[in-house]
C-alpha atoms as a PDB file:
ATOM      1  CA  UNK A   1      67.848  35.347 -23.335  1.00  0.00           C
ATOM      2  CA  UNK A   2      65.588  38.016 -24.406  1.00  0.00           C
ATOM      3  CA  UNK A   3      68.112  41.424 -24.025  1.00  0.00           C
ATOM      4  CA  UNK A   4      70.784  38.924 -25.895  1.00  0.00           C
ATOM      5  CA  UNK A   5      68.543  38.314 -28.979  1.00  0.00           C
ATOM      6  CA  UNK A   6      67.706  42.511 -28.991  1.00  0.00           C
ATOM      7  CA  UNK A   7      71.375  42.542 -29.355  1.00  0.00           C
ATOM      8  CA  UNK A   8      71.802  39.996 -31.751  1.00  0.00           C
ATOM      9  CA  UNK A   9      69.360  40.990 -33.545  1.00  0.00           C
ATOM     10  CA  UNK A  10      71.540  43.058 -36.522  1.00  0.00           C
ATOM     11  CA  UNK A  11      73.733  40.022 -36.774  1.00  0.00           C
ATOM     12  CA  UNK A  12      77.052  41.816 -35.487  1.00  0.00           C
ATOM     13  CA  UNK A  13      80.007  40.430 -37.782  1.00  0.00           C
ATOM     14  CA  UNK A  14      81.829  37.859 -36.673  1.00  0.00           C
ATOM     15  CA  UNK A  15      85.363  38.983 -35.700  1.00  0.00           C
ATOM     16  CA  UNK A  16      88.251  36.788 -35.460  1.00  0.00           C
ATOM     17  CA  UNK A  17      89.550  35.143 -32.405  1.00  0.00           C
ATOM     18  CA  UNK A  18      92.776  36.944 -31.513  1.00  0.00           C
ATOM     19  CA  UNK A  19      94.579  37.867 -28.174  1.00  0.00           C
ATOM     20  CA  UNK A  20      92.297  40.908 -27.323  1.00  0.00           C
ATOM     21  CA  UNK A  21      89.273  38.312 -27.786  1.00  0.00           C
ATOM     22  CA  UNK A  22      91.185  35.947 -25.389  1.00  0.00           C
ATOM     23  CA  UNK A  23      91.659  38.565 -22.455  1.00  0.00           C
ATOM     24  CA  UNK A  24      88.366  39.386 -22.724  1.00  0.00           C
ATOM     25  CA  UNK A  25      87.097  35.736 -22.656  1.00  0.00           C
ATOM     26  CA  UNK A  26      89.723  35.078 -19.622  1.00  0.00           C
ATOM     27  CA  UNK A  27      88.277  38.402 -17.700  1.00  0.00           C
ATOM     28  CA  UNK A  28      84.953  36.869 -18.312  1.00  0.00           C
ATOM     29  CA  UNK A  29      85.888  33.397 -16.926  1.00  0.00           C
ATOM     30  CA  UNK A  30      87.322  34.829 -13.706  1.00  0.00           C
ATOM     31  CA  UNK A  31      84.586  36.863 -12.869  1.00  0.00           C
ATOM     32  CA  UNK A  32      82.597  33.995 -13.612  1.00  0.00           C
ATOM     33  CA  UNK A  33      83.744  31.514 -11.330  1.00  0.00           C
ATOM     34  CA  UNK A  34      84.204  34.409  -9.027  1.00  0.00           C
ATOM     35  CA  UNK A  35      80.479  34.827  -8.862  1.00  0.00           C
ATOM     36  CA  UNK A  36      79.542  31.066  -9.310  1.00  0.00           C
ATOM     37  CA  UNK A  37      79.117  30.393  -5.840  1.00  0.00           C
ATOM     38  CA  UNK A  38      76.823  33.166  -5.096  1.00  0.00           C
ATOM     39  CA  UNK A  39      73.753  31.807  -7.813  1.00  0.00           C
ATOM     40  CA  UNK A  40      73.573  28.959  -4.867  1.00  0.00           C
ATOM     41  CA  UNK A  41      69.850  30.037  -3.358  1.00  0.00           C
ATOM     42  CA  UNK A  42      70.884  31.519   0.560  1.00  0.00           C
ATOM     43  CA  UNK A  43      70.527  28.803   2.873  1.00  0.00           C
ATOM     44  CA  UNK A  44      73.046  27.047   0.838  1.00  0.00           C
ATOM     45  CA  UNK A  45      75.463  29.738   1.020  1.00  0.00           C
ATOM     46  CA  UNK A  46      74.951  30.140   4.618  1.00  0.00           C
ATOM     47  CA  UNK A  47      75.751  26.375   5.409  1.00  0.00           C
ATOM     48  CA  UNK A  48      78.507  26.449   3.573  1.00  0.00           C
ATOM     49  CA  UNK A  49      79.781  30.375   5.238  1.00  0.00           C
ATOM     50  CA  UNK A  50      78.743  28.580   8.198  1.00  0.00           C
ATOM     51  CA  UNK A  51      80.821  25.424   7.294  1.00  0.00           C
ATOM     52  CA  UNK A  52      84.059  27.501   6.688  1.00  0.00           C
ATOM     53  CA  UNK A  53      83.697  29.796   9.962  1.00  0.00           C
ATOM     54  CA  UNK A  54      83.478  26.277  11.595  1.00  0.00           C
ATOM     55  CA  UNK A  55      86.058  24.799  10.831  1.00  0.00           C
ATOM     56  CA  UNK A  56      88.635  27.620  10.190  1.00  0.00           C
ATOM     57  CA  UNK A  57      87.969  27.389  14.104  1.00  0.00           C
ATOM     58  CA  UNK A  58      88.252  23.592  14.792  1.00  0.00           C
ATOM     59  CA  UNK A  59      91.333  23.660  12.561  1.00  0.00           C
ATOM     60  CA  UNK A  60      92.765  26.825  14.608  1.00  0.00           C
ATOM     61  CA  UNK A  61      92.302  25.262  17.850  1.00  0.00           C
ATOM     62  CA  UNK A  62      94.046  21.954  16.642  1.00  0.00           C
ATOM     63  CA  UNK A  63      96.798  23.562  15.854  1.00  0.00           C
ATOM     64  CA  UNK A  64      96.951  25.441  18.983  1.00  0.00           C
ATOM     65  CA  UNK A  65      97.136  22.194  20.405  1.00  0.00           C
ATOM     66  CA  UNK A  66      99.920  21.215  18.742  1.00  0.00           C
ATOM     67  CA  UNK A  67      97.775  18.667  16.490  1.00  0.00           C
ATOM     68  CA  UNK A  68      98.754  19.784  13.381  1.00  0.00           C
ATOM     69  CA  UNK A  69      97.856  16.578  11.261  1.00  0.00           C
ATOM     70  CA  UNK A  70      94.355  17.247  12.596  1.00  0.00           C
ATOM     71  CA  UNK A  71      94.596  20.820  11.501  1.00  0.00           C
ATOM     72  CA  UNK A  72      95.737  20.280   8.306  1.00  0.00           C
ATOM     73  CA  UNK A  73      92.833  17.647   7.609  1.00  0.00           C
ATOM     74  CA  UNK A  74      90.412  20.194   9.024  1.00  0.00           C
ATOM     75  CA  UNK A  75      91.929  22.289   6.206  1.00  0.00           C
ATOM     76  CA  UNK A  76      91.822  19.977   3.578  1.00  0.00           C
ATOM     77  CA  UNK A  77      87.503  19.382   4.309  1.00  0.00           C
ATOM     78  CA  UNK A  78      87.708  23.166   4.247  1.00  0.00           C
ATOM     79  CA  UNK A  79      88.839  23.741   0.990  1.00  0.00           C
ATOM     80  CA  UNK A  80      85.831  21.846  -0.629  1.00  0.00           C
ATOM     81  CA  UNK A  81      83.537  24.764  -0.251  1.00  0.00           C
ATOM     82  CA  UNK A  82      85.491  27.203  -1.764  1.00  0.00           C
ATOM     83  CA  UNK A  83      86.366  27.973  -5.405  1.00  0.00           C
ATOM     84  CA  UNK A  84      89.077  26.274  -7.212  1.00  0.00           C
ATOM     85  CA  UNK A  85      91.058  25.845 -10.101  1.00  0.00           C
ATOM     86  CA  UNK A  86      91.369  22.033  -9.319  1.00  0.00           C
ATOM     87  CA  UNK A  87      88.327  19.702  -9.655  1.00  0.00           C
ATOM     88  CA  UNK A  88      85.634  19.997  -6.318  1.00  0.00           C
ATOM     89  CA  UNK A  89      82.516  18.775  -5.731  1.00  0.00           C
ATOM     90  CA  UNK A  90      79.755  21.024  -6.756  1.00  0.00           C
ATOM     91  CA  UNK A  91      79.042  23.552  -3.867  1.00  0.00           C
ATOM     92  CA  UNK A  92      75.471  22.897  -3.499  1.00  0.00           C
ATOM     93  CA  UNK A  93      76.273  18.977  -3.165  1.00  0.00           C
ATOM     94  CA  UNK A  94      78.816  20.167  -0.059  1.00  0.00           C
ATOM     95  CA  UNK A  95      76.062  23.116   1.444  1.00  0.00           C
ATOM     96  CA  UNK A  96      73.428  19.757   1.121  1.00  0.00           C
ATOM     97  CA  UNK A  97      76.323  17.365   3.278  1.00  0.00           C
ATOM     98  CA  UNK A  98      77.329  19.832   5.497  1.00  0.00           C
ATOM     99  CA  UNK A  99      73.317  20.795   6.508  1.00  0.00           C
ATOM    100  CA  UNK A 100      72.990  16.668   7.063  1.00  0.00           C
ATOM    101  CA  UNK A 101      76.058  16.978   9.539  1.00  0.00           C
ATOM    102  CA  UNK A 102      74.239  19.689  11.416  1.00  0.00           C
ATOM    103  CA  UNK A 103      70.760  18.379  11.310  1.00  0.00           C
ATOM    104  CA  UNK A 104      71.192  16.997  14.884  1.00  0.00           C
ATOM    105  CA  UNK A 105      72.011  20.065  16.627  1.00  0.00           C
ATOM    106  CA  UNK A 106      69.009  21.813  14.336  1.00  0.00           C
ATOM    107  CA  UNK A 107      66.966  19.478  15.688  1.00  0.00           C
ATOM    108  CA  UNK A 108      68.163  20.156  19.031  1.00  0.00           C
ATOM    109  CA  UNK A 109      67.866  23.529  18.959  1.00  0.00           C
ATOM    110  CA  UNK A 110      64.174  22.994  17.998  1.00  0.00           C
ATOM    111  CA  UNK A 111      63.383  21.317  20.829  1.00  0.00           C
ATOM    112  CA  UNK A 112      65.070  23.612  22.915  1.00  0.00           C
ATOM    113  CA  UNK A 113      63.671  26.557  21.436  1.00  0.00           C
ATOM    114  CA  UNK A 114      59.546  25.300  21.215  1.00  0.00           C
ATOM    115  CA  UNK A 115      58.515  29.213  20.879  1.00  0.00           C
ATOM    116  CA  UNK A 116      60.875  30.457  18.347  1.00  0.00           C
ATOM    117  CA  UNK A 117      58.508  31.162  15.332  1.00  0.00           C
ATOM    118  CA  UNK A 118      61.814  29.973  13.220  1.00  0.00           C
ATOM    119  CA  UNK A 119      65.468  28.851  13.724  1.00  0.00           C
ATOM    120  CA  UNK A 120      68.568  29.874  11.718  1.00  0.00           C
ATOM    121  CA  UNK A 121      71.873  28.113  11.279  1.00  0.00           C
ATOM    122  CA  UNK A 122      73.506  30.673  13.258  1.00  0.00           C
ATOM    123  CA  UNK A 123      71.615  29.471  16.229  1.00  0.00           C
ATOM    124  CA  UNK A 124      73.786  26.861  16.025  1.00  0.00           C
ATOM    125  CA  UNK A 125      77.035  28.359  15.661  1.00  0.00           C
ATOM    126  CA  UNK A 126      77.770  28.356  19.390  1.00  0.00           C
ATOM    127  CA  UNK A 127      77.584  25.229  20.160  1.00  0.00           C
ATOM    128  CA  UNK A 128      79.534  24.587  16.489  1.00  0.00           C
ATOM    129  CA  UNK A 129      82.357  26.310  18.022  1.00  0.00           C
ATOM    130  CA  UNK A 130      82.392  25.056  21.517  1.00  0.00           C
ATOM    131  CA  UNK A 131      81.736  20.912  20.453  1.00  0.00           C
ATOM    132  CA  UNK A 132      83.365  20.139  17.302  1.00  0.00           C
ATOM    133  CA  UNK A 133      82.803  17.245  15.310  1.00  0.00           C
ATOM    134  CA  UNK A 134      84.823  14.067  14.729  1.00  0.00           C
ATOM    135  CA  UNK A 135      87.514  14.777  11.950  1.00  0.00           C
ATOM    136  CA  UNK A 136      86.533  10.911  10.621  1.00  0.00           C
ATOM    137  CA  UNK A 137      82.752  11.611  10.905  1.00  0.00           C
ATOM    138  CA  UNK A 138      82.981  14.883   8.507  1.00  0.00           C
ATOM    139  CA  UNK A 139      85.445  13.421   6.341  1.00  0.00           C
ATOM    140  CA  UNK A 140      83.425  10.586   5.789  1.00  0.00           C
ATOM    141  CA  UNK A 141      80.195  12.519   5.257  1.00  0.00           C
ATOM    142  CA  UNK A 142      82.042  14.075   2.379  1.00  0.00           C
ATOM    143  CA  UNK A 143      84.410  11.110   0.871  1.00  0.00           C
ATOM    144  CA  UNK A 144      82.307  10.064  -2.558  1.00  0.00           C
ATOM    145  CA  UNK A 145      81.043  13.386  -3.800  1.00  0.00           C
ATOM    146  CA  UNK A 146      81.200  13.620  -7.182  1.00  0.00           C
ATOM    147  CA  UNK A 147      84.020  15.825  -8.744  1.00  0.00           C
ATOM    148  CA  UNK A 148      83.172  18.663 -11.238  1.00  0.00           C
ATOM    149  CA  UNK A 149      85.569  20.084 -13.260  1.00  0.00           C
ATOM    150  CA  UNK A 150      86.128  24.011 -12.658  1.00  0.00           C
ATOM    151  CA  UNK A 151      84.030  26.765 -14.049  1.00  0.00           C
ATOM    152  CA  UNK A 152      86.350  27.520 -17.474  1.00  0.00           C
ATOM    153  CA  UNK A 153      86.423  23.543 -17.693  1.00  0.00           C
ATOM    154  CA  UNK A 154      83.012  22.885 -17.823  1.00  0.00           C
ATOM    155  CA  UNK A 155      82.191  26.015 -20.677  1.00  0.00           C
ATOM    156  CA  UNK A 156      82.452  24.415 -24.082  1.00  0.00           C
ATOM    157  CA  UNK A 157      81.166  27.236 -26.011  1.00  0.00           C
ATOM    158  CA  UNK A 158      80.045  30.861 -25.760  1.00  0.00           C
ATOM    159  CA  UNK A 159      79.022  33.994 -27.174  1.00  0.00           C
ATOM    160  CA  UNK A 160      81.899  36.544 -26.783  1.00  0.00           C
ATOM    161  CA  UNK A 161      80.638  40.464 -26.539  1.00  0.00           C
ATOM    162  CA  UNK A 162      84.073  42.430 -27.500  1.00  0.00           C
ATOM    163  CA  UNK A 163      84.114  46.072 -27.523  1.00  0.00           C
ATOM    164  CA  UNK A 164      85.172  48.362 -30.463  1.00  0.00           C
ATOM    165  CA  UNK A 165      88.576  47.775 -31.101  1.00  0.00           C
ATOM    166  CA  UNK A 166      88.679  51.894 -30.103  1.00  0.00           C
ATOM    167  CA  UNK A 167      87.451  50.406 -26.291  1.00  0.00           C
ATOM    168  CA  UNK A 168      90.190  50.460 -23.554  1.00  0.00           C
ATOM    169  CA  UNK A 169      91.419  46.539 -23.212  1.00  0.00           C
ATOM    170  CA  UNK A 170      91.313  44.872 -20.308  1.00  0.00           C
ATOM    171  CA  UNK A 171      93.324  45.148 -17.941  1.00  0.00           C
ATOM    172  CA  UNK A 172      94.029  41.385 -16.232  1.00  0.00           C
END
């Protein structure tokens, strides 16, 4: 807040909203929700890295198979943890279910692994790939999140930094 009120300071001039204002806005928005996930602290992003890796794999090996259904359900649980244009539930919400999922094998691992001075998700990712969950089991765990609307949705007002009108426009 404090390098935007140096700025601010001079009270720049309003300018009015026109389409060079608008692609900046937009370039702002998709960086935005580009970046979005990644203010989740790290164990949150690693569940959720750790969620996708998963079951990209279970949904692979369905279809291999020949269970396509399956694999296309896989997909659809996939798709919650990453980015959209459509309404998800709120990443953190999904990195919290998806940790509850694998709190067994965490647990597990602890007691297999008395010495370890720590244990990391990825000590689980093994026995992720070879013992897969039940489809019904994960889809329940995440059936009833909450929905949020997308990044640009959920923005109902801003401060807009446009260059000189002399400044290169973005290119989108």
């Amino acid at each position: 807040v404090g390098p935007l009120r140096e700025k601010l300071r001079e009270d720049p001039p309003s300018l009015p909203y026109d389409e060079v204002c608008d692609e900046w806005l937009n370039r702002y928005l998709t960086e935005a929700t580009r970046v979005e996930r990644l203010l989740l602290p790290r164990r949150m992003l690693r569940a959720l890295d750790q969620m996708g890796q998963a079951i990209d794999d279970w949904a692979s090996k369905a279809a291999r198979r020949g269970e396509y259904e399956i694999s296309e359900r896989w997909r659809k649980v996939r798709a919650l943890s990453t980015p959209s244009d459509e309404p998800r539930p709120d990443p953190y919400l999904v990195a919290e279910q998806w940790l509850a999922l694998v709190q067994p094998l965490l647990a597990d691992a602890r007691r297999e692994q008395r010495r370890a001075r720590y244990l990391r998700l990825n000590h689980i990712t093994p026995t992720l790939r070879t013992e897969p969950f039940d489809i019904e089991d994960v889809e329940k765990a995440f059936t009833g999140l909450p929905l949020g609307a997308p990044l640009e949705k959920r923005i109902t007002a801003c401060i807009l930094g446009v260059p000189e009108p002399s400044a290169a426009t973005p290119t989108t």
